[in-house]
N, C-alpha and C. Protein backbone atom coordinates (compact mmCIF):
# COMPACT_ATOMS: atom_id res chain seq x y z
N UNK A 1 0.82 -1.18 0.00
CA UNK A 1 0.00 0.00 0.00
C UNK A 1 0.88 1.25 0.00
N UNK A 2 1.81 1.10 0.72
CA UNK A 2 2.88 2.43 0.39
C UNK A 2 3.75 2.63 -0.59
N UNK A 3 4.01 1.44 -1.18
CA UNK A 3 4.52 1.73 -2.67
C UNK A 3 3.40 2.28 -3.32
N UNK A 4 2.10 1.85 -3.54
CA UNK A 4 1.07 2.40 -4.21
C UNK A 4 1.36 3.85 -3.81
N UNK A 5 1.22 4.41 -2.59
CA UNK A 5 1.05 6.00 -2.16
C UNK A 5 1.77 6.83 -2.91
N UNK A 6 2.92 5.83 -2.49
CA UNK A 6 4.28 6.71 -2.84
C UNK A 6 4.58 6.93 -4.17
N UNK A 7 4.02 5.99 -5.07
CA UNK A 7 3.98 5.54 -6.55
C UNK A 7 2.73 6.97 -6.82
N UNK A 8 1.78 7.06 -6.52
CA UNK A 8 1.12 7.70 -7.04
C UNK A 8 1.30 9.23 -6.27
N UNK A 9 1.97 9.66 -5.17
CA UNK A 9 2.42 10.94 -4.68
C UNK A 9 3.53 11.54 -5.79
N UNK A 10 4.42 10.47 -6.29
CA UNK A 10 5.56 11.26 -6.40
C UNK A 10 5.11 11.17 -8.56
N UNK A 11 4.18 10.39 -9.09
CA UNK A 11 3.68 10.34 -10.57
C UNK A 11 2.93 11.78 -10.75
N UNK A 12 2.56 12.38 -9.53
CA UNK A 12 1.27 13.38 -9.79
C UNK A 12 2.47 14.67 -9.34
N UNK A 13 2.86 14.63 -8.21
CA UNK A 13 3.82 15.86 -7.90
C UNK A 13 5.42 15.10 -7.79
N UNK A 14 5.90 14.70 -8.73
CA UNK A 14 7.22 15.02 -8.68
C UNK A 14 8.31 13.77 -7.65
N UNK A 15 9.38 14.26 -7.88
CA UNK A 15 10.25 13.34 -6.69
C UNK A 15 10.54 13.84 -5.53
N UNK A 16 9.35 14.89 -5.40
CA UNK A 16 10.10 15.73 -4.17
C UNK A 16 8.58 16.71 -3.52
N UNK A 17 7.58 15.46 -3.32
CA UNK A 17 5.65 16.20 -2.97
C UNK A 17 5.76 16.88 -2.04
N UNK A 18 5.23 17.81 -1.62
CA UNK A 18 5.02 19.07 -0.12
C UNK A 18 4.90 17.97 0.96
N UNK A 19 5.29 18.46 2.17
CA UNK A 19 5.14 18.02 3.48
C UNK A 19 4.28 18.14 3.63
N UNK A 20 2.64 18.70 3.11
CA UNK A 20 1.46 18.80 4.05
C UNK A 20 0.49 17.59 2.80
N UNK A 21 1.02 17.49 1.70
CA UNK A 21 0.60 16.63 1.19
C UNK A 21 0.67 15.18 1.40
N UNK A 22 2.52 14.80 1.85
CA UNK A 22 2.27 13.35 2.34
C UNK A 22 1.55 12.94 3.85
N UNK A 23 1.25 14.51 4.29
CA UNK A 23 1.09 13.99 5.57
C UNK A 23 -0.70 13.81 5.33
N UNK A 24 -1.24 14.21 4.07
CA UNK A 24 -2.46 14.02 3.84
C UNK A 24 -2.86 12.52 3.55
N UNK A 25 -2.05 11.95 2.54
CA UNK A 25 -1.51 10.73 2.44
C UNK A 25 -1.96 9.61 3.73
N UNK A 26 -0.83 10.40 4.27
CA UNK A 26 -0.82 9.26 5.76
C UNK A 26 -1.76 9.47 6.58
N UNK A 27 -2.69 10.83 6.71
CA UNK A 27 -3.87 10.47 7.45
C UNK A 27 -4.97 9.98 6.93
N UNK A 28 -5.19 9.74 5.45
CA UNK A 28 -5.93 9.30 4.55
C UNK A 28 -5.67 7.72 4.97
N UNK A 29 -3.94 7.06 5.29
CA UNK A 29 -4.93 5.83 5.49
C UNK A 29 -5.30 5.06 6.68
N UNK A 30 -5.01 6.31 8.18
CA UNK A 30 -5.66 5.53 9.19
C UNK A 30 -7.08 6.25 9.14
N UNK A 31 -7.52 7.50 8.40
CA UNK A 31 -8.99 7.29 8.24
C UNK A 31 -9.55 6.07 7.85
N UNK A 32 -9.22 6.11 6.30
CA UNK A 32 -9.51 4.39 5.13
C UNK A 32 -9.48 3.39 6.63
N UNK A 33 -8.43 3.14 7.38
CA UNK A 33 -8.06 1.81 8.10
C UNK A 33 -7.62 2.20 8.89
N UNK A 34 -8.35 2.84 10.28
CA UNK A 34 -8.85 3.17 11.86
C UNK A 34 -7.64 2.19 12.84
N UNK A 35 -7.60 0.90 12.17
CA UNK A 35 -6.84 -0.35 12.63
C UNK A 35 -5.48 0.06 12.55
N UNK A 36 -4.97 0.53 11.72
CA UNK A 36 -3.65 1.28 11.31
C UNK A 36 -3.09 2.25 12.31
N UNK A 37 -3.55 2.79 12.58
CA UNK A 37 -3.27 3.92 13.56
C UNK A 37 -2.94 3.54 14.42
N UNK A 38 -1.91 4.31 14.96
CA UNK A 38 -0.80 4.32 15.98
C UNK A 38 -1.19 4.62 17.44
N UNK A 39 -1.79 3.68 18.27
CA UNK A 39 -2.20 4.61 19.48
C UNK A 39 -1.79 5.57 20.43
N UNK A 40 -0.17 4.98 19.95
CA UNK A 40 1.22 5.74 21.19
C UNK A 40 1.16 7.10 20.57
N UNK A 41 0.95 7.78 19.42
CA UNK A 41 1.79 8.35 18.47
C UNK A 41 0.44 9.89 18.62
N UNK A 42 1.00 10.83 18.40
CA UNK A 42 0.26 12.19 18.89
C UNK A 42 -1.19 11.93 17.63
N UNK A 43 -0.87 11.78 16.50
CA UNK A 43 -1.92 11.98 15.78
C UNK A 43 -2.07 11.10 14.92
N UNK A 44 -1.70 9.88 15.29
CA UNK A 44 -1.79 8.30 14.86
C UNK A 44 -1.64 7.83 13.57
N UNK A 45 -0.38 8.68 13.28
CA UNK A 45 -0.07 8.38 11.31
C UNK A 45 1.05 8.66 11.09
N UNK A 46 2.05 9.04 12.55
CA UNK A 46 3.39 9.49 12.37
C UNK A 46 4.21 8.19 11.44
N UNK A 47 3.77 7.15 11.85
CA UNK A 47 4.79 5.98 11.25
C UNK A 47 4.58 5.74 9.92
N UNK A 48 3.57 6.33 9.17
CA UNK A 48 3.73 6.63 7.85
C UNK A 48 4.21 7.74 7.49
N UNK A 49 4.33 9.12 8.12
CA UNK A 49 4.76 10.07 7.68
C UNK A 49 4.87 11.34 8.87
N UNK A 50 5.90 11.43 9.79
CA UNK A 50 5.57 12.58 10.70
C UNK A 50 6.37 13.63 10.08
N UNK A 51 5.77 14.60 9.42
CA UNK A 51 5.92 16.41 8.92
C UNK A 51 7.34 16.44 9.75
N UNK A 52 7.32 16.61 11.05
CA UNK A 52 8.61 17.19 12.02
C UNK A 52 9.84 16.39 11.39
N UNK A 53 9.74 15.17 11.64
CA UNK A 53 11.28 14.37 11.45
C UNK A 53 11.74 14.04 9.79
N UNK A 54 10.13 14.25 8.92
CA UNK A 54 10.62 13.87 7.72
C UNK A 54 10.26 12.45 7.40
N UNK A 55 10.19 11.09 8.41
CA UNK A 55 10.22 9.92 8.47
C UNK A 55 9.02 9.54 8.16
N UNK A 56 9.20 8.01 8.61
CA UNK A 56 7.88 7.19 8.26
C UNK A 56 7.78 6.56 7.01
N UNK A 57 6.89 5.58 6.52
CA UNK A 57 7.36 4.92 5.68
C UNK A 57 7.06 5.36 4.36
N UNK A 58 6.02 6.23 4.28
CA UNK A 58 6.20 7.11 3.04
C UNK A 58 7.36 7.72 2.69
N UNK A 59 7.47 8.49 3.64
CA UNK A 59 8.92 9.46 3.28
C UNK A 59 10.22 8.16 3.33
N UNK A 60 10.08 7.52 3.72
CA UNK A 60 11.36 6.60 3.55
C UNK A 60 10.87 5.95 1.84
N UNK A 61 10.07 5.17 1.45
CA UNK A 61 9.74 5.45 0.14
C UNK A 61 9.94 6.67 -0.83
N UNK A 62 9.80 7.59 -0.41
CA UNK A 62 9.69 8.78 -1.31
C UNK A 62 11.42 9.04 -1.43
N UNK A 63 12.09 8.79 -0.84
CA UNK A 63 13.58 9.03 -0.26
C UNK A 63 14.07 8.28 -1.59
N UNK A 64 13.96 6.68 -1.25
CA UNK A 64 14.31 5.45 -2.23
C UNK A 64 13.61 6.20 -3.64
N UNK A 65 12.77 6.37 -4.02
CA UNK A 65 12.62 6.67 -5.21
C UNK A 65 13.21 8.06 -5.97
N UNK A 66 13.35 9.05 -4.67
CA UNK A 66 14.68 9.95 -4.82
C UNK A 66 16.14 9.43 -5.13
N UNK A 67 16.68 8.63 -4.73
CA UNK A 67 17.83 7.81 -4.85
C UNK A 67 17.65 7.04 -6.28
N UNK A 68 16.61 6.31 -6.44
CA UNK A 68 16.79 6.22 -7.60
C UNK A 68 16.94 6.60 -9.21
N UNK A 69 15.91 8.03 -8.60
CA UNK A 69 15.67 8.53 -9.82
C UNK A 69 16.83 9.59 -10.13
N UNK A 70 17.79 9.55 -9.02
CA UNK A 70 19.28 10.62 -9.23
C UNK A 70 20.13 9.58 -9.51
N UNK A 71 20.06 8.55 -9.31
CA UNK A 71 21.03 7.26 -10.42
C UNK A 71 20.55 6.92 -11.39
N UNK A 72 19.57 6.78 -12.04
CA UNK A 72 18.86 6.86 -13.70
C UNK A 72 20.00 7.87 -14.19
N UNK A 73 19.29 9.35 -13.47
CA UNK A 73 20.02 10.86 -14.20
C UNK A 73 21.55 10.82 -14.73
N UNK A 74 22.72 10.06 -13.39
CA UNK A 74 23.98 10.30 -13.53
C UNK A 74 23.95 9.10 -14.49
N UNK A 75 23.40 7.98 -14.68
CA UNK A 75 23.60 6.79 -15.93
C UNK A 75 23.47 7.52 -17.08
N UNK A 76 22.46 8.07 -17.32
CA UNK A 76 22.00 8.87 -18.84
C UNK A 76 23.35 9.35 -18.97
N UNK A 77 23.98 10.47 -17.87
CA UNK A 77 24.66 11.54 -18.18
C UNK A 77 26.18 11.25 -18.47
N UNK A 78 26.18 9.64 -18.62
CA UNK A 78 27.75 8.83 -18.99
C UNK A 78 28.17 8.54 -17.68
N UNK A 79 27.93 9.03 -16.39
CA UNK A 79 28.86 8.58 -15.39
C UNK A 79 28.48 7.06 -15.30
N UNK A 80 29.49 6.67 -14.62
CA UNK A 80 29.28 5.43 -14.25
C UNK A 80 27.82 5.09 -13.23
N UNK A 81 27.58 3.65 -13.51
CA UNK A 81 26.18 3.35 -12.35
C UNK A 81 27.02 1.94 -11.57
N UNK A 82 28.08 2.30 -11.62
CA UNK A 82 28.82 1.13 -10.43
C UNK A 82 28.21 1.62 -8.96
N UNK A 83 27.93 0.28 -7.78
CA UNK A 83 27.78 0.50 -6.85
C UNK A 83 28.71 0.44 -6.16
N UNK A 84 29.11 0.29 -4.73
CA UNK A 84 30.03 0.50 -3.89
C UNK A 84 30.75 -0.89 -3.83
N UNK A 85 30.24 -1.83 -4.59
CA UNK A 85 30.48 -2.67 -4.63
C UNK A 85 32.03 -3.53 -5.79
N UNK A 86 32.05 -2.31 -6.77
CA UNK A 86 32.35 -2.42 -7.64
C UNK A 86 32.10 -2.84 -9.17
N UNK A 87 31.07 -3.35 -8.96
CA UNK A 87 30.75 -3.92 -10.02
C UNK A 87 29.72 -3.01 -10.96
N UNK A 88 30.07 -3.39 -12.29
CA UNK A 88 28.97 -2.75 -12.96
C UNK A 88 27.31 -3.39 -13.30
N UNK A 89 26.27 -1.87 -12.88
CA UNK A 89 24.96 -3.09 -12.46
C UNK A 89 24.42 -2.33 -13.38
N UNK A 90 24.70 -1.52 -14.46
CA UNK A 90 24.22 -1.16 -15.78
C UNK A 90 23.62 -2.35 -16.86
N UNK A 91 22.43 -2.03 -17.66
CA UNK A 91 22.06 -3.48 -18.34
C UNK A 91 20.88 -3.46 -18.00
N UNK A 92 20.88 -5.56 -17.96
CA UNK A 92 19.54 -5.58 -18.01
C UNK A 92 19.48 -6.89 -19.10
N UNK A 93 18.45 -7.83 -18.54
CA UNK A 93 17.95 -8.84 -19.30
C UNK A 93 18.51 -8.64 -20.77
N UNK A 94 18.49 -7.65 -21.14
CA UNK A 94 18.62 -7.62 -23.04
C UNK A 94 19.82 -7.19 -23.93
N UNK A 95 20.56 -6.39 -22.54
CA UNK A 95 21.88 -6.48 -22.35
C UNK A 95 22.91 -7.66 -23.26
N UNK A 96 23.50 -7.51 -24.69
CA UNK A 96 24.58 -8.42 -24.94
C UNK A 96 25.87 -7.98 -24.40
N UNK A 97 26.07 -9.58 -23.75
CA UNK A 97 27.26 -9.46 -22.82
C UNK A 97 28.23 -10.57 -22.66
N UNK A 98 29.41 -10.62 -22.83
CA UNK A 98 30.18 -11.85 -22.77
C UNK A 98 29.78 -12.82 -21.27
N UNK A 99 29.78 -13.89 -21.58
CA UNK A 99 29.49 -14.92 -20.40
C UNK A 99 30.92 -15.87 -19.99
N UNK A 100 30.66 -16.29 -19.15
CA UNK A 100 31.25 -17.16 -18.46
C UNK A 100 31.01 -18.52 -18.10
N UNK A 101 29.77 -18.80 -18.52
CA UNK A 101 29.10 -20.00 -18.16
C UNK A 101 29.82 -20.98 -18.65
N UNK A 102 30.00 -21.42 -19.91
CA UNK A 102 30.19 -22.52 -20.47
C UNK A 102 31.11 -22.07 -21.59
N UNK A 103 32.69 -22.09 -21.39
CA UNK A 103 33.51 -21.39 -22.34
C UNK A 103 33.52 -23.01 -23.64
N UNK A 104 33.50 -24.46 -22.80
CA UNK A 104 33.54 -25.23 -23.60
C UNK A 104 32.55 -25.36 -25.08
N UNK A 105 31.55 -24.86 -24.75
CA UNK A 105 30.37 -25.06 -25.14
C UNK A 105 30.12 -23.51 -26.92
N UNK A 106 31.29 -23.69 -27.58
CA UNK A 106 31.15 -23.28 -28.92
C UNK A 106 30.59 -24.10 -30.04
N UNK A 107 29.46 -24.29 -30.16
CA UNK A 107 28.97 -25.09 -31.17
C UNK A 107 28.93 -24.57 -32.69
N UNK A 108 29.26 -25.23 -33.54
CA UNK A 108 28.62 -24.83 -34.70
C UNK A 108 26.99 -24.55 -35.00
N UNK A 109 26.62 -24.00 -36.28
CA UNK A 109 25.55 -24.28 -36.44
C UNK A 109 24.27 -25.93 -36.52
N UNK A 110 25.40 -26.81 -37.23
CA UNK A 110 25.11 -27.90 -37.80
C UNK A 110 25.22 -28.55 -36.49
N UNK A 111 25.85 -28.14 -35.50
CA UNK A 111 26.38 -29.31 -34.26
C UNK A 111 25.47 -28.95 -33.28
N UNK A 112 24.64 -27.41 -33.32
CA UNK A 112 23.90 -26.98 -32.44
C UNK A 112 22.55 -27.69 -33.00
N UNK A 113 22.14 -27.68 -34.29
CA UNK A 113 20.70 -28.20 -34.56
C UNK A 113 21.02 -29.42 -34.18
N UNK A 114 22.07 -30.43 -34.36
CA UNK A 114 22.35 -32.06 -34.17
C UNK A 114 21.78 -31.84 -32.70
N UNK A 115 22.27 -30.97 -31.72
CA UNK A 115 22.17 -31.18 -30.54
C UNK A 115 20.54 -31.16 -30.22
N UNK A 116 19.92 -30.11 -30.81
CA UNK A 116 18.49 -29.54 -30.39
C UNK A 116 17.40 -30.75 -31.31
N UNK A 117 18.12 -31.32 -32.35
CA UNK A 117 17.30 -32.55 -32.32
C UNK A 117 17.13 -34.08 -31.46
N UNK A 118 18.50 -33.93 -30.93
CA UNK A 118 18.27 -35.36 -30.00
C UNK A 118 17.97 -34.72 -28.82
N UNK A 119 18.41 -33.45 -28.45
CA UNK A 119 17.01 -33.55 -27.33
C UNK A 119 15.05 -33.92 -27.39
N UNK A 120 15.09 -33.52 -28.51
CA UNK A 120 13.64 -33.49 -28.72
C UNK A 120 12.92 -35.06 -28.55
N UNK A 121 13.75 -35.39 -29.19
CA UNK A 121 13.80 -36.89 -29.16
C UNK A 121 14.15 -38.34 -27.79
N UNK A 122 15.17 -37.43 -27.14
CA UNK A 122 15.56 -38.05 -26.46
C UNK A 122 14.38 -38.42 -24.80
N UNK A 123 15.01 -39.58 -24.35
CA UNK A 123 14.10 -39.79 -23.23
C UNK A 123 15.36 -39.75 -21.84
N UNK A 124 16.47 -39.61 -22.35
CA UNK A 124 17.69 -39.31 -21.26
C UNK A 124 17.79 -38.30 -20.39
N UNK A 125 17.20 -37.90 -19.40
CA UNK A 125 17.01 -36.61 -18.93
C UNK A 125 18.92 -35.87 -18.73
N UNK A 126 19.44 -36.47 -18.27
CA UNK A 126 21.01 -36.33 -18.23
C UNK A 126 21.49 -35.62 -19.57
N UNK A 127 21.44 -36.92 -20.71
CA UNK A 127 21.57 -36.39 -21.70
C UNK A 127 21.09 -34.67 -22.10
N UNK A 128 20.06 -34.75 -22.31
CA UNK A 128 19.24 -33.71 -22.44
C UNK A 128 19.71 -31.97 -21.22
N UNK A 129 19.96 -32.11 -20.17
CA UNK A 129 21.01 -31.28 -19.53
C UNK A 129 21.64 -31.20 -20.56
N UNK A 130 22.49 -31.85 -20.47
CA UNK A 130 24.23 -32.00 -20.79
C UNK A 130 24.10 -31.08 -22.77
N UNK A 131 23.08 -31.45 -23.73
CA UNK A 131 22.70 -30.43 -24.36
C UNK A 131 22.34 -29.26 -24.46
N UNK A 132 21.46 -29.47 -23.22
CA UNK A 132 21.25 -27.46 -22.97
C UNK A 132 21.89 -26.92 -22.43
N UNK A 133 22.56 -27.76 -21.59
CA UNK A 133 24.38 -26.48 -21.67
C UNK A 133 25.29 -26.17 -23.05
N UNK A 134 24.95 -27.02 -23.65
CA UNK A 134 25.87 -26.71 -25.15
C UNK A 134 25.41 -25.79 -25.86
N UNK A 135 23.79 -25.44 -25.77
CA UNK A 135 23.20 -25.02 -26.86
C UNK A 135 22.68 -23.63 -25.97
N UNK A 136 23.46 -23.69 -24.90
CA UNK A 136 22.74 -22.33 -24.26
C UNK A 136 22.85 -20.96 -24.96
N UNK A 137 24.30 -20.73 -25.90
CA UNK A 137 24.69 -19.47 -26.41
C UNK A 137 23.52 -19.34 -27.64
N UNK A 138 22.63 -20.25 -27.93
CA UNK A 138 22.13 -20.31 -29.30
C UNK A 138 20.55 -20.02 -28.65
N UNK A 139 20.29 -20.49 -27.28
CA UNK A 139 19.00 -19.79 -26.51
C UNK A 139 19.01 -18.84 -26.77
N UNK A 140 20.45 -18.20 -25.80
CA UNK A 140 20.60 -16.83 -25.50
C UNK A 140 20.31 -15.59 -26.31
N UNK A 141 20.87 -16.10 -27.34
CA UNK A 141 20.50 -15.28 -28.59
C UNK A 141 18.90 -15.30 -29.37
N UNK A 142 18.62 -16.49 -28.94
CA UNK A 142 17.27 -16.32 -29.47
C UNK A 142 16.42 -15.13 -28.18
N UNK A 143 16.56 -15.57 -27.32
CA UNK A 143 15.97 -14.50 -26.16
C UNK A 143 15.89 -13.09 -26.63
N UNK A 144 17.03 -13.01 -26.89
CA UNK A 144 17.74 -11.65 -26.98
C UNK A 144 17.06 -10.92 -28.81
N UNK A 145 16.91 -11.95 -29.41
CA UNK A 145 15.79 -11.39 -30.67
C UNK A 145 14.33 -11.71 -30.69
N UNK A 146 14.05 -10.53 -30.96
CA UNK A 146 12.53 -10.29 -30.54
C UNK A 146 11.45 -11.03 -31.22
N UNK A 147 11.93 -11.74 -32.86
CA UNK A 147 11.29 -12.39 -33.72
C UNK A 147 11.37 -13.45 -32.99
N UNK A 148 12.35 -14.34 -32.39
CA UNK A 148 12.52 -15.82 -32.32
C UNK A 148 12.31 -15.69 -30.50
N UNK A 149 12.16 -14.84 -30.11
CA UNK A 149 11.94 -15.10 -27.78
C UNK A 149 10.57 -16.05 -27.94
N UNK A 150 9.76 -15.28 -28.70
CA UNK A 150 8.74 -16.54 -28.28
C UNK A 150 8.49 -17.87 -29.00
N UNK A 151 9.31 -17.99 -29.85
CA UNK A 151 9.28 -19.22 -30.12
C UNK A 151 10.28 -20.01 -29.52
N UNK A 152 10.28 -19.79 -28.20
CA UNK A 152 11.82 -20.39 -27.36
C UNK A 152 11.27 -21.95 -27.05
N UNK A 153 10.02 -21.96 -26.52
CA UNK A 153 9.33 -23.17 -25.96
C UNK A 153 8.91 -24.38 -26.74
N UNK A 154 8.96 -23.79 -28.34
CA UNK A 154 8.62 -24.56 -29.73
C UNK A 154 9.54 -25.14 -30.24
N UNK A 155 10.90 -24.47 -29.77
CA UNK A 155 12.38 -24.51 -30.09
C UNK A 155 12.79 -26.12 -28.86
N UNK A 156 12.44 -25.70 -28.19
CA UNK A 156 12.89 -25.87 -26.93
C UNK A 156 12.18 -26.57 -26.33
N UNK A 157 11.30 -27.76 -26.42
CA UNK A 157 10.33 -28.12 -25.89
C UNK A 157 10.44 -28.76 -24.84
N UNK A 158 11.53 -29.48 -24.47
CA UNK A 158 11.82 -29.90 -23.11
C UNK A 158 12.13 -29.03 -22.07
N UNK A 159 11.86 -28.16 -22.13
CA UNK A 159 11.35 -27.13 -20.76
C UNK A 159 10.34 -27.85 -19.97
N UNK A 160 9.22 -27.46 -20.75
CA UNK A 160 8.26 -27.96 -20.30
C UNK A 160 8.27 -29.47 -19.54
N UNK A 161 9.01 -30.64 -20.26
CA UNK A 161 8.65 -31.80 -19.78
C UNK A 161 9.69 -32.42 -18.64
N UNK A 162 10.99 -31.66 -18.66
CA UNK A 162 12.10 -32.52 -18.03
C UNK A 162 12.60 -31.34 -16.61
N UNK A 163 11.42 -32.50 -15.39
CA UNK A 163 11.78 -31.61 -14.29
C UNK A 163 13.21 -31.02 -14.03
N UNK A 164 13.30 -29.86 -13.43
CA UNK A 164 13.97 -28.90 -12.81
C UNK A 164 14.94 -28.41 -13.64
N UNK A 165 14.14 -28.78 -15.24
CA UNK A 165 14.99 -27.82 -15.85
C UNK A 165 15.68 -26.38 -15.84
N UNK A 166 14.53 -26.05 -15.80
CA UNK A 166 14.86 -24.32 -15.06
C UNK A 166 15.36 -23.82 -14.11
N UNK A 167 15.19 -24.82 -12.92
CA UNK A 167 15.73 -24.46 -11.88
C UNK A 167 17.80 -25.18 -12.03
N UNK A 168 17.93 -25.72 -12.29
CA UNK A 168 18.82 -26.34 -13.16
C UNK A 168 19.84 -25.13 -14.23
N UNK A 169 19.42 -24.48 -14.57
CA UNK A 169 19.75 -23.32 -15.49
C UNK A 169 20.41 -21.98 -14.63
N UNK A 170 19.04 -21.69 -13.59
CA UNK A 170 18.94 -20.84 -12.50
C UNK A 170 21.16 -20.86 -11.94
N UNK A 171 20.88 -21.90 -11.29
CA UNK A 171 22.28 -21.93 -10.69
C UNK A 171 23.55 -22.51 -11.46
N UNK A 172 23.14 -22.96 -12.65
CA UNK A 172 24.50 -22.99 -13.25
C UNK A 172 25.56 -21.35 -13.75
């Protein structure tokens, strides 16, 4: 419910709404939900939003989506979006990017369809792994084009049938 608030405070006014507005917010929802309200608390909505300290879980939402939306800005603007961590967390699902997974695993074309037909065929669940690690760079790429992503499962039909495939994928 406070992502909703906060989602719709900061879509209508900005990354940065008036103090008398979130605090409208937050008494709006121990009116809505009486149950909510804070009994300790002077006017029973501080813990969504008390005006004085700034806090509460709106304004701690509204904060995070401040933070985020000033790391969008410096990404656009070429700086780096490394975290403190070092690493770069720029990207994204669609992102082409060199891997690491399976350096063995260069197939040809002819050696990748050989492969994607005896899976289809096959009743070896082992086997059938041990192919979709080979043929993962030839997924990947299908993912990654917008004509062939959904025909991944038509491609690929042992998803569907050979438990923990996916989960199987997940942690390799």
């Amino acid at each position: 419910m406070v992502n909703i608030l906060a989602a719709d405070l900061t879509e209508k006014n900005g990354t940065s709404p008036p103090r008398q507005l979130k605090e409208k917010y937050a008494r709006g929802i121990v009116t809505l939900f009486p149950y909510l309200s804070d009994p300790y608390a002077k006017n029973g909505y501080e813990h969504y939003y008390d005006g004085e300290s700034g806090t509460g879980y709106l304004g701690w939402r509204i904060k995070t989506i401040q933070r985020s939306a000033a790391k969008d800005r410096r990404s656009s603007f070429g700086e780096s979006a490394e975290g403190s961590s070092g690493k770069d967390m720029s990207g994204g699902p669609t992102v082409r990017r060199e891997t690491q997974f399976f350096p063995e695993a260069s197939l040809t074309v002819d050696e990748c369809q050989e492969a994607m037909s005896l899976m289809r065929h096959s009743a070896d669940e082992d086997l059938v792994k041990k192919k979709m690690k080979l043929t993962f760079f030839h997924r990947r790429n299908m993912l990654l084009d917008p004509q062939q992503s959904s025909n991944i499962l038509s491609v690929f039909p042992r998803f569907k049938d050979v438990k923990g495939l996916v989960i199987f994928y997940y942690y390799c």
